[in-house]
N, C-alpha and C. Protein backbone atom coordinates (compact mmCIF):
# COMPACT_ATOMS: atom_id res chain seq x y z
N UNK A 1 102.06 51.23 99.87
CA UNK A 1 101.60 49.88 100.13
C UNK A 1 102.01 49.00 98.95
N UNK A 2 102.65 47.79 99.30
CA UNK A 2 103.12 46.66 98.35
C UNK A 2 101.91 46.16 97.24
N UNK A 3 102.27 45.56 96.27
CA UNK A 3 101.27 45.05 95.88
C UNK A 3 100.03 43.94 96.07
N UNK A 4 101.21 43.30 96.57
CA UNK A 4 101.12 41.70 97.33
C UNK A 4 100.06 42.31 98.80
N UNK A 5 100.69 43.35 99.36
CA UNK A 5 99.67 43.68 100.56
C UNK A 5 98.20 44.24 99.98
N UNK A 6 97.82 44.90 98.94
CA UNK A 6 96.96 45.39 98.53
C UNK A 6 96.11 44.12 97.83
N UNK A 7 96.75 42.94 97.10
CA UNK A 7 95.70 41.53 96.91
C UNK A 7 95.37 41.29 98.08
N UNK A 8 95.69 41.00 99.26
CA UNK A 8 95.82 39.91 100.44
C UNK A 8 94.90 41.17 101.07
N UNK A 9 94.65 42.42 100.97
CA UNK A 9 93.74 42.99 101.47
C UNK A 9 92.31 43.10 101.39
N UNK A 10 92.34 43.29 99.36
CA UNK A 10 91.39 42.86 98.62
C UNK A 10 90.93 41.18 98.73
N UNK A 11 91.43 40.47 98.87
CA UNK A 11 91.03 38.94 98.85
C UNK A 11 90.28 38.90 100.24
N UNK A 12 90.88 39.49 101.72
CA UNK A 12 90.36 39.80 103.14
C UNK A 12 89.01 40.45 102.91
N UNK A 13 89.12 41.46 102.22
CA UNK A 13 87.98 42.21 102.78
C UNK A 13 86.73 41.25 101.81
N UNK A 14 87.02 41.32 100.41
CA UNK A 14 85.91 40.20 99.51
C UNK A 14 85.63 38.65 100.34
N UNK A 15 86.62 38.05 101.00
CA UNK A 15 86.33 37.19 101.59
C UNK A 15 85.04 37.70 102.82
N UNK A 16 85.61 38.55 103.47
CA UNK A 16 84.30 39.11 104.84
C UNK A 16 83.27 39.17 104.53
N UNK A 17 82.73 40.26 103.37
CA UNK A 17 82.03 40.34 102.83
C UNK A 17 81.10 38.93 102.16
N UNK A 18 81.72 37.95 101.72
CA UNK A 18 81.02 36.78 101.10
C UNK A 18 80.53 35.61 103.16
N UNK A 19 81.46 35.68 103.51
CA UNK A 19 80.92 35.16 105.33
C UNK A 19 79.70 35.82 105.79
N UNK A 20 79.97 37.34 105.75
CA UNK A 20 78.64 38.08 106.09
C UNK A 20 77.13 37.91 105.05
N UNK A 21 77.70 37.49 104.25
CA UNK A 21 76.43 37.26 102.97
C UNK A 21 75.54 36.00 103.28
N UNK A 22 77.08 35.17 103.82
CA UNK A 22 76.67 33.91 103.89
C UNK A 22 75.63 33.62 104.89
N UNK A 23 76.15 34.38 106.33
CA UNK A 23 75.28 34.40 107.43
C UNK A 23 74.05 34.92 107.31
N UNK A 24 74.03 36.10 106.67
CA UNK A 24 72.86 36.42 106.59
C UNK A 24 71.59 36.26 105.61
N UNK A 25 71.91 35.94 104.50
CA UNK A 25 70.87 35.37 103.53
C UNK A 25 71.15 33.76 102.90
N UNK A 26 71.06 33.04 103.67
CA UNK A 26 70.96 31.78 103.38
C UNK A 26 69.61 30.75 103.53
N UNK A 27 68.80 30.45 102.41
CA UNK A 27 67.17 30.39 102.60
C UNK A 27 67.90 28.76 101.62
N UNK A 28 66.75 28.24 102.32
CA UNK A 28 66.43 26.67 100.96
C UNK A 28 65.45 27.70 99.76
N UNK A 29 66.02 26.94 98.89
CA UNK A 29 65.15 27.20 97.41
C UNK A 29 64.32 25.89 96.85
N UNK A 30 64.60 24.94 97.05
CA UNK A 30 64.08 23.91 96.78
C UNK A 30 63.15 23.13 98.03
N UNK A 31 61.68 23.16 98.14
CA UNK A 31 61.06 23.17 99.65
C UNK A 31 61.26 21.61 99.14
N UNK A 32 61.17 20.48 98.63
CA UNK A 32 62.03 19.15 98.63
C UNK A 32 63.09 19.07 99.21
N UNK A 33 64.08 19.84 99.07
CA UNK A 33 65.69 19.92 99.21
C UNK A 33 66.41 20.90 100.52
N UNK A 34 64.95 20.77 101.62
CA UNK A 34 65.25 22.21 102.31
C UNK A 34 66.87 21.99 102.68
N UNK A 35 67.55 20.95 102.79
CA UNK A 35 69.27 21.10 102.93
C UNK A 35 69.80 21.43 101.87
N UNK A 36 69.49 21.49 100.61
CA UNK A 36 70.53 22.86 99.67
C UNK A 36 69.89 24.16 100.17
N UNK A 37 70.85 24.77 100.44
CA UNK A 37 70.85 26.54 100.43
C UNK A 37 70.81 27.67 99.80
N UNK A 38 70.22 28.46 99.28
CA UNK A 38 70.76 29.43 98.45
C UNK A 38 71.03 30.56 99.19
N UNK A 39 72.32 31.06 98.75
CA UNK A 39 73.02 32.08 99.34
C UNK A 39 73.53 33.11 98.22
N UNK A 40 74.10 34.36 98.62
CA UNK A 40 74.57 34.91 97.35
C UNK A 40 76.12 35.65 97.89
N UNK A 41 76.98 34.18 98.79
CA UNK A 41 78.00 34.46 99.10
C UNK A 41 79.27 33.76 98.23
N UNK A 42 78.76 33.61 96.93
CA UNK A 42 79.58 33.55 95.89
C UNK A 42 79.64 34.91 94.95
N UNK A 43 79.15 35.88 95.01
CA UNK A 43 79.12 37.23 94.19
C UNK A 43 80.37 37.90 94.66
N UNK A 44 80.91 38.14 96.17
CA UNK A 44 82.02 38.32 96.02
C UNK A 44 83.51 37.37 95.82
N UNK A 45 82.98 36.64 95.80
CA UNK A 45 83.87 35.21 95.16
C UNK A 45 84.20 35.54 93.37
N UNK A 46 82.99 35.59 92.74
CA UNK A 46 83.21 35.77 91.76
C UNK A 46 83.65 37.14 91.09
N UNK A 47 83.14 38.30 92.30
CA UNK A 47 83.38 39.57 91.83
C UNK A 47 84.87 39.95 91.84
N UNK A 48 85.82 39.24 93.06
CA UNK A 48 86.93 39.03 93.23
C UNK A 48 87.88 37.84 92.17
N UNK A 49 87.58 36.86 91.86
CA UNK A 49 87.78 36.17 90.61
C UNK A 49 88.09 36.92 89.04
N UNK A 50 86.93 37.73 89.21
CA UNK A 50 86.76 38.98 87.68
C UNK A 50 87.91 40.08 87.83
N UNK A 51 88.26 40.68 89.16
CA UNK A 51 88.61 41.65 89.29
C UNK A 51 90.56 41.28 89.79
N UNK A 52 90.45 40.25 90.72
CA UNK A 52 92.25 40.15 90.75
C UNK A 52 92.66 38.76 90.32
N UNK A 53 91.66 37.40 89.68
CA UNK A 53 92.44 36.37 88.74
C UNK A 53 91.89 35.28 89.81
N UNK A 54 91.60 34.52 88.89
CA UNK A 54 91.28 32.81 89.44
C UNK A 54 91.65 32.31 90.83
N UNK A 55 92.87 32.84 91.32
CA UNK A 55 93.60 32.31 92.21
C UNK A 55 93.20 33.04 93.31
N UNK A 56 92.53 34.22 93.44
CA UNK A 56 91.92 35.27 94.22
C UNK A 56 90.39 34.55 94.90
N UNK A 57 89.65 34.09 93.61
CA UNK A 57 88.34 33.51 93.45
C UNK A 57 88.53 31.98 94.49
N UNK A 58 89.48 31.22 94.51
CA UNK A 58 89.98 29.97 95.28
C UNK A 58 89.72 30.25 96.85
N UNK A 59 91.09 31.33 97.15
CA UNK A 59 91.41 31.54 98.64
C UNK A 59 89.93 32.35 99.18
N UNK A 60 89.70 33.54 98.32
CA UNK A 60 88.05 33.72 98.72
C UNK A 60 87.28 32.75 99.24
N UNK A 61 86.80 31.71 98.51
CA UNK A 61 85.80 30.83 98.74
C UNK A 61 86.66 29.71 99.99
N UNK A 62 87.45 29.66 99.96
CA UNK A 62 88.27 28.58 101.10
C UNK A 62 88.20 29.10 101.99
N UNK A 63 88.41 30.45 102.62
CA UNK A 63 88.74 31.20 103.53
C UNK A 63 86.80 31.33 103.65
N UNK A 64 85.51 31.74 103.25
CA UNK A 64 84.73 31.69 103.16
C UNK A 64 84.45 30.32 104.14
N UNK A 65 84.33 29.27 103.45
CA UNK A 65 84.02 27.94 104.11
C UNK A 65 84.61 27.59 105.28
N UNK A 66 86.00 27.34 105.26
CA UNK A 66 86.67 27.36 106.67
C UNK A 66 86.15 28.10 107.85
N UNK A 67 85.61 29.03 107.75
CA UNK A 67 85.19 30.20 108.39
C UNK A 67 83.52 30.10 109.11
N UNK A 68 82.88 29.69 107.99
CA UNK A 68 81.59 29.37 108.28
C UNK A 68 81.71 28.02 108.67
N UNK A 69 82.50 26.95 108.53
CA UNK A 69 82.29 25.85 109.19
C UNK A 69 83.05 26.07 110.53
N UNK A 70 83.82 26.61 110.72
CA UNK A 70 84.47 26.78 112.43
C UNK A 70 82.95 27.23 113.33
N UNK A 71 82.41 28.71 112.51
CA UNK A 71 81.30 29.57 113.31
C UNK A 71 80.20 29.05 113.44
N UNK A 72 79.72 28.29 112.00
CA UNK A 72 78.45 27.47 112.79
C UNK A 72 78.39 26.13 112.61
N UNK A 73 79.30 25.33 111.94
CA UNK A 73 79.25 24.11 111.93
C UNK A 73 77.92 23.81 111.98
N UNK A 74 77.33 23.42 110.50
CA UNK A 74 75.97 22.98 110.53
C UNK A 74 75.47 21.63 110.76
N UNK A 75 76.50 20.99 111.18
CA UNK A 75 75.84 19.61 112.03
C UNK A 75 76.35 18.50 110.60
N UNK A 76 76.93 18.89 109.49
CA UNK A 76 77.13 17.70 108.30
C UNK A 76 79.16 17.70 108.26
N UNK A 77 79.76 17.83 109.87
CA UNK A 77 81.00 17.57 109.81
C UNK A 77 82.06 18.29 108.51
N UNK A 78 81.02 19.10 107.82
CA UNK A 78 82.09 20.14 107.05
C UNK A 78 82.00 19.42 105.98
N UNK A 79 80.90 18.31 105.60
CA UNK A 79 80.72 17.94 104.20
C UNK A 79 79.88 19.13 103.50
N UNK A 80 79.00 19.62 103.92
CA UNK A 80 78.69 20.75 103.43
C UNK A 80 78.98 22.05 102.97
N UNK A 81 80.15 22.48 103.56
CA UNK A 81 81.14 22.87 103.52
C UNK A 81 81.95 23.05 101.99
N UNK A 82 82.50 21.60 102.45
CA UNK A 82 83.59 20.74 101.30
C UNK A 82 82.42 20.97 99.69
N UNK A 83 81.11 20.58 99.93
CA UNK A 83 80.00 20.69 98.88
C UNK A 83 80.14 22.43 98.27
N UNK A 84 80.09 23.42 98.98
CA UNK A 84 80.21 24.97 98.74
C UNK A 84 81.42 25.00 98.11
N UNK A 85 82.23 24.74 98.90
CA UNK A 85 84.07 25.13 98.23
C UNK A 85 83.93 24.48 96.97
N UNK A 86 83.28 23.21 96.76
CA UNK A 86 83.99 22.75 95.58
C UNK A 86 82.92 23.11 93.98
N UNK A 87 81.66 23.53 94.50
CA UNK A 87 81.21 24.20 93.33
C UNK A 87 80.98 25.83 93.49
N UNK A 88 81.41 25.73 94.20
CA UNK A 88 81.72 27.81 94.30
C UNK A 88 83.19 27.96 93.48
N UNK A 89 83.88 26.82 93.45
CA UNK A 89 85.33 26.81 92.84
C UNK A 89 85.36 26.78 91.38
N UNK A 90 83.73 25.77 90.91
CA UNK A 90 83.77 24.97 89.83
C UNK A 90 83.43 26.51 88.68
N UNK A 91 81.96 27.21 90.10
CA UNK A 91 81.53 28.36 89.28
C UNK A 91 82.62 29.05 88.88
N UNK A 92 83.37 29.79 89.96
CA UNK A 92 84.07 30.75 89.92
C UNK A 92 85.16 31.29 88.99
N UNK A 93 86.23 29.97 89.31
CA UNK A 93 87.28 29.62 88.65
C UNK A 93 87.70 29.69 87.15
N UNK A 94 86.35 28.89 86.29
CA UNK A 94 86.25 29.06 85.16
C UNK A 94 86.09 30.72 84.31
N UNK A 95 85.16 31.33 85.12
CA UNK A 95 84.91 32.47 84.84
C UNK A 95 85.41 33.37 84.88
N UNK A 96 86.81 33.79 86.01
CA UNK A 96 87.79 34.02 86.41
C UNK A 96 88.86 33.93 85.26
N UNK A 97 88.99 32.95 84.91
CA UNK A 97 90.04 32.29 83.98
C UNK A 97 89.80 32.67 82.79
N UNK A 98 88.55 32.61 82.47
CA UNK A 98 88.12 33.06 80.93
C UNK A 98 88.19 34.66 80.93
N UNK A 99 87.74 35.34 81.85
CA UNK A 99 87.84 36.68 81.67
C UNK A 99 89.04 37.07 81.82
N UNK A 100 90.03 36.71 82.22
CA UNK A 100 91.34 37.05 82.55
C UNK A 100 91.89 37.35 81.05
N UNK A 101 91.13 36.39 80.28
CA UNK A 101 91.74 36.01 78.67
C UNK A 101 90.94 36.91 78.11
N UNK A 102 90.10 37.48 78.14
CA UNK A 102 88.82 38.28 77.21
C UNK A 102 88.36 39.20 78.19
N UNK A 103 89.22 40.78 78.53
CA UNK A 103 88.51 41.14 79.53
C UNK A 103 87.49 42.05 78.67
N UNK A 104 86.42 41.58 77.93
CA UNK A 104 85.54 42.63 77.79
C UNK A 104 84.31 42.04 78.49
N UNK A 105 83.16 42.87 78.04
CA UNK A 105 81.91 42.18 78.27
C UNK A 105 81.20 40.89 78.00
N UNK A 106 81.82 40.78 76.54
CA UNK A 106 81.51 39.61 76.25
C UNK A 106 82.02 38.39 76.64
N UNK A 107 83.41 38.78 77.08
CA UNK A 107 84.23 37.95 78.02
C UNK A 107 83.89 37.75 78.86
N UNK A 108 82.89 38.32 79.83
CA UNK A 108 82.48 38.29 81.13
C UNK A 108 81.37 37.39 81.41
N UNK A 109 80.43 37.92 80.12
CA UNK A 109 79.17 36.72 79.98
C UNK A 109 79.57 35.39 79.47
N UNK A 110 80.36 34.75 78.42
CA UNK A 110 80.83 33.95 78.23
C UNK A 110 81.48 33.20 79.38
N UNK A 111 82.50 33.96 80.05
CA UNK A 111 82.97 33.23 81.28
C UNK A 111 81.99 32.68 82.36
N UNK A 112 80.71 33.79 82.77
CA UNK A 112 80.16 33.23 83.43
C UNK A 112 79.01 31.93 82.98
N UNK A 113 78.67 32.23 81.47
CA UNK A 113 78.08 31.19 81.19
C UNK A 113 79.10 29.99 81.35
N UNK A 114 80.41 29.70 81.26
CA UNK A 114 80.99 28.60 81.35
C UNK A 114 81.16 28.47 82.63
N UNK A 115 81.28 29.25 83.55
CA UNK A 115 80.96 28.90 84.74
C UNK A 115 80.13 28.23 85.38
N UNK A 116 78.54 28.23 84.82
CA UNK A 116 76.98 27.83 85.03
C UNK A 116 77.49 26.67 84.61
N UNK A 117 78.11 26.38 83.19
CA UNK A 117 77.76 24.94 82.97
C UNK A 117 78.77 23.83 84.21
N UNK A 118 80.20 24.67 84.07
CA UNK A 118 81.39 23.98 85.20
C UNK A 118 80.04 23.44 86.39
N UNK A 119 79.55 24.50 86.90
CA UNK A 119 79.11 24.57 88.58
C UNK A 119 78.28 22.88 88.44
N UNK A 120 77.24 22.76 87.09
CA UNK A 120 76.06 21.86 87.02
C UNK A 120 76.77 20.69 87.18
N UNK A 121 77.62 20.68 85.83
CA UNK A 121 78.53 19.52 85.42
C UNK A 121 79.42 18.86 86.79
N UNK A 122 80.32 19.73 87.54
CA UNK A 122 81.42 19.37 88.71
C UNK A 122 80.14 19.28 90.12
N UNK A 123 79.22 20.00 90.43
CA UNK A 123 78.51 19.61 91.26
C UNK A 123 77.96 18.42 91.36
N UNK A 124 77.17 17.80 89.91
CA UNK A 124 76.50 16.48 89.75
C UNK A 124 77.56 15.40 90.01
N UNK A 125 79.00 15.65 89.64
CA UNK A 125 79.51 14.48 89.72
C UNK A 125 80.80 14.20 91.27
N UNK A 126 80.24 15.48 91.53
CA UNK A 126 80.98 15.52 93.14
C UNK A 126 80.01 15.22 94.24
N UNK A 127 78.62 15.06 93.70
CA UNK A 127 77.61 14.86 94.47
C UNK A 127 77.57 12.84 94.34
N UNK A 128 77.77 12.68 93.07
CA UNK A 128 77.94 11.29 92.64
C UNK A 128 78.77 10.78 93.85
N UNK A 129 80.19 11.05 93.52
CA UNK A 129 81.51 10.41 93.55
C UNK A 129 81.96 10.86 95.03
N UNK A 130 81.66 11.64 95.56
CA UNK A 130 82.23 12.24 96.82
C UNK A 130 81.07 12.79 98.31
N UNK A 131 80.47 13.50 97.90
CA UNK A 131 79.28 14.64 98.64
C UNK A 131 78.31 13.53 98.99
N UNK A 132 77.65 12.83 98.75
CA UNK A 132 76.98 11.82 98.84
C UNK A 132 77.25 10.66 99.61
N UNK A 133 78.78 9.79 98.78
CA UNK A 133 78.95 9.06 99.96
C UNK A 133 79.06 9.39 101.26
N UNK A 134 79.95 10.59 101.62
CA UNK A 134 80.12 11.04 102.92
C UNK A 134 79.17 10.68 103.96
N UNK A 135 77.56 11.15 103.13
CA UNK A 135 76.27 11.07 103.52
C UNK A 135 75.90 9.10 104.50
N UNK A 136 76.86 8.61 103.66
CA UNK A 136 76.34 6.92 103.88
C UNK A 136 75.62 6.72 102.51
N UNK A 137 75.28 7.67 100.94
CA UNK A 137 74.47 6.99 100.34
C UNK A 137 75.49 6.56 99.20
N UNK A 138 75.57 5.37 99.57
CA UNK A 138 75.75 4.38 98.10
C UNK A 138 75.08 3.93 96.89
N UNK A 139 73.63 3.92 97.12
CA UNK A 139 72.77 3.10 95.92
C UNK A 139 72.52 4.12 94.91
N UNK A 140 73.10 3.57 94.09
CA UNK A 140 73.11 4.59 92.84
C UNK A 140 71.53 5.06 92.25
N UNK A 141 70.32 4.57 92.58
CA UNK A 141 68.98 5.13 92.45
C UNK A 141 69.07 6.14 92.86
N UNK A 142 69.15 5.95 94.46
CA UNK A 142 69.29 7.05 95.63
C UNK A 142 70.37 7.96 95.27
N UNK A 143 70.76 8.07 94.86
CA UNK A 143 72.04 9.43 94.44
C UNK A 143 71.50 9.59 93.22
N UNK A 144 71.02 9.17 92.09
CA UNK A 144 70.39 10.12 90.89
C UNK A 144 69.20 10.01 91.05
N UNK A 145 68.46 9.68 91.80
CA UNK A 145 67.02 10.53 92.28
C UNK A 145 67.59 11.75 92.88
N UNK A 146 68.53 11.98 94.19
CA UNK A 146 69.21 13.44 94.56
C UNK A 146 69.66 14.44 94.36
N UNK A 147 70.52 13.54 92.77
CA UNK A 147 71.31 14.68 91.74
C UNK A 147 70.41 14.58 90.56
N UNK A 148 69.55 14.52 89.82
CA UNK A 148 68.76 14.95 88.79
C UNK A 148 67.21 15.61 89.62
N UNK A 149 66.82 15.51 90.67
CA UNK A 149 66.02 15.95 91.25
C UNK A 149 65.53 17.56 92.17
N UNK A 150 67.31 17.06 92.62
CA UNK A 150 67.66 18.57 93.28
C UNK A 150 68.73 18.92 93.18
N UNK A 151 69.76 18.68 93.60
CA UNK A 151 71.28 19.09 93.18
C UNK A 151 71.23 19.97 91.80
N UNK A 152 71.40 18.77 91.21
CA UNK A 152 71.58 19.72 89.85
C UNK A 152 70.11 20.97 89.33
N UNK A 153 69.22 20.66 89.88
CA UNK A 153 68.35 21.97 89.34
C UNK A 153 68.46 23.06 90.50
N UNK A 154 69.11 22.87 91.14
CA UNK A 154 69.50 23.57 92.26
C UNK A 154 71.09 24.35 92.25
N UNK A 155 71.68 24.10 91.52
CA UNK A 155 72.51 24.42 91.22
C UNK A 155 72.80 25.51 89.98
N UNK A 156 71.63 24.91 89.24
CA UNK A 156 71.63 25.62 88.14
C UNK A 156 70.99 27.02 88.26
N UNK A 157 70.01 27.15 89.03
CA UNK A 157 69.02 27.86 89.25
C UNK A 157 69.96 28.96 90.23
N UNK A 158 71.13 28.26 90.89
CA UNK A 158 71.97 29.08 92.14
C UNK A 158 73.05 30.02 90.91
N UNK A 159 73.35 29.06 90.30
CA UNK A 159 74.33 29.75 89.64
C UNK A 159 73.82 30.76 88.62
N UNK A 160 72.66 30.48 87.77
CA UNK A 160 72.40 31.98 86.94
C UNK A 160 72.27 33.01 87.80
N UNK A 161 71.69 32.82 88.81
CA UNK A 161 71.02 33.85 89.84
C UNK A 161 72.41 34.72 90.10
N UNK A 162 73.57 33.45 90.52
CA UNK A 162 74.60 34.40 90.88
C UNK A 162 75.60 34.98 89.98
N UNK A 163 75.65 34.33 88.96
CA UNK A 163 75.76 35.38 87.59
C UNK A 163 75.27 36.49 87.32
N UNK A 164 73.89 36.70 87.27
CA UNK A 164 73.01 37.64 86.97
C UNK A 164 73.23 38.44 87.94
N UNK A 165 73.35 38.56 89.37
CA UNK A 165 73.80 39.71 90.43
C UNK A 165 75.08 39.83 90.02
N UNK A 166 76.33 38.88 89.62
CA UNK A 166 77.59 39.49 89.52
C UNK A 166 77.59 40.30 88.11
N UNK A 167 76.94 40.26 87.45
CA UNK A 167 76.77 40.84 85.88
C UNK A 167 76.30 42.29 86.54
N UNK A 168 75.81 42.49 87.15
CA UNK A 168 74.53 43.84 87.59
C UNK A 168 76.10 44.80 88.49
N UNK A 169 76.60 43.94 88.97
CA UNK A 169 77.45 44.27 90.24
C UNK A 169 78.85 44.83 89.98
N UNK A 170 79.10 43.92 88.84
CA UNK A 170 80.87 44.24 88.58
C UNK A 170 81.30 45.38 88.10
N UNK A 171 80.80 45.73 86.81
CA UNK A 171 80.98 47.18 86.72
C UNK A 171 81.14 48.02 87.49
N UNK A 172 79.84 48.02 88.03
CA UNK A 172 80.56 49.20 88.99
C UNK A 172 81.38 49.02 90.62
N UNK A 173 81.56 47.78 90.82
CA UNK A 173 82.67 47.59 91.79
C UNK A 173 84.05 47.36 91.53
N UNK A 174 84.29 47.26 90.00
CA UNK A 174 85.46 47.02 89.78
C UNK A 174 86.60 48.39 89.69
N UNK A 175 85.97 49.34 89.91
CA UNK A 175 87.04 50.39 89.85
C UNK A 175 87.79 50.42 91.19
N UNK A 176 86.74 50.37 92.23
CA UNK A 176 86.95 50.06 93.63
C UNK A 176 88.10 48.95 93.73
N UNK A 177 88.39 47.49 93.10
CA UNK A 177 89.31 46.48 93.32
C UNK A 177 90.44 47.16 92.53
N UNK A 178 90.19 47.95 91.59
CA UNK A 178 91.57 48.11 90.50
C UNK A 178 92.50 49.01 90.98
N UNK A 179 91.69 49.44 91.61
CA UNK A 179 92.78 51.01 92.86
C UNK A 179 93.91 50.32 93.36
C-alpha cells in the first residue's frame, strides 16, 4: 500500500470516527447558550493533526462538517457548521504545527496550550466579524454581550476539555496512526 493511500485512509477513518462522535455526544454546556454545543468530535481532529501534520487536522475537520451539515442540517444554513470548521481549525492546526516542530511531550502540551489560546482568540473574533452577522446581529452590545458571555467561555471550557482527552488519548493511539 502507497503512502499517499495509507494518509487518505488514516484521515477517512479519523474523519468517521470524529462524525460518529459528533452525532452522538453533542449536549449544550452553557444552559444560557443552549445553541453552543459541546462535542468531543475534535479529539480525532486533533489526534490526527498530532499524528500525520496540520494538513491532516484541516481535511479531518472539513470533511467532519460538510458531512454533518448534509446529514442533519441543523436549521442555521451551515453557519454553524462554518462556526465548528473554523475553530476546530483554529484549535487544531496550531497544535498540529507546533508538535510537528517539538515532537516530545512537552511539545504536545505546549502545542495544545497554543491551541486553547488560537481556539478563544480566532473564535471571539470570527464570532465578531463573521458567525454573528450571518445571524442578522449587527449591534456591537449584542455581539459582546454573546462573545464575552458565552462564546468565548464556551470555548475555552470546550477546548481544555478537548485537550485534556487528546493528552489522555494520544499516546496510546499513536502507534496505531504510525503503522
Amino acid at each position: 500500500m502507497s503512502k499517499r493511500t495509507k494518509y487518505v485512509t488514516k484521515v477517512g477513518m479519523l474523519a468517521a470516527a470524529s462524525i460518529a462522535i459528533m452525532f452522538i455526544f453533542e449536549f449544550p454546556l452553557l444552559p444560557s447558550y443552549p445553541m453552543l454545543k459541546m462535542d468531543f468530535s475534535e479529539v480525532p481532529v486533533l489526534i490526527g493533526g498530532l499524528a500525520l501534520g496540520p494538513w491532516a487536522a484541516v481535511l479531518i475537520e472539513l470533511i467532519k462538517n460538510i458531512v454533518h451539515f448534509i446529514i442533519k442540517n441543523d436549521g442555521t444554513g451551515g453557519v454553524g457548521n462554518l462556526a465548528n470548521f473554523i475553530v476546530g481549525v483554529a484549535l487544531c492546526v496550531p497544535a498540529a504545527w507546533y508538535y510537528l516542530k517539538h515532537k516530545t511531550r512537552k511539545g504536545a502540551i505546549i502545542g495544545l496550550l497554543i491551541g486553547i489560546v488560537s481556539m478563544v482568540v480566532v473564535g471571539a473574533l470570527a464570532n465578531y466579524f463573521l458567525i454573528l452577522p450571518f445571524y442578522g446581529m449587527n449591534d456591537h452590545s449584542v455581539k459582546m454581550t454573546f462573545i464575552l458571555g458565552g462564546a468565548t467561555p464556551f470555548n475555552a471550557i470546550k477546548a481544555v476539555l478537548l485537550s485534556i482527552t487528546t493528552a489522555i488519548l494520544y499516546k496510546p493511539l499513536s502507534p496505531i496512526l504510525h503503522k
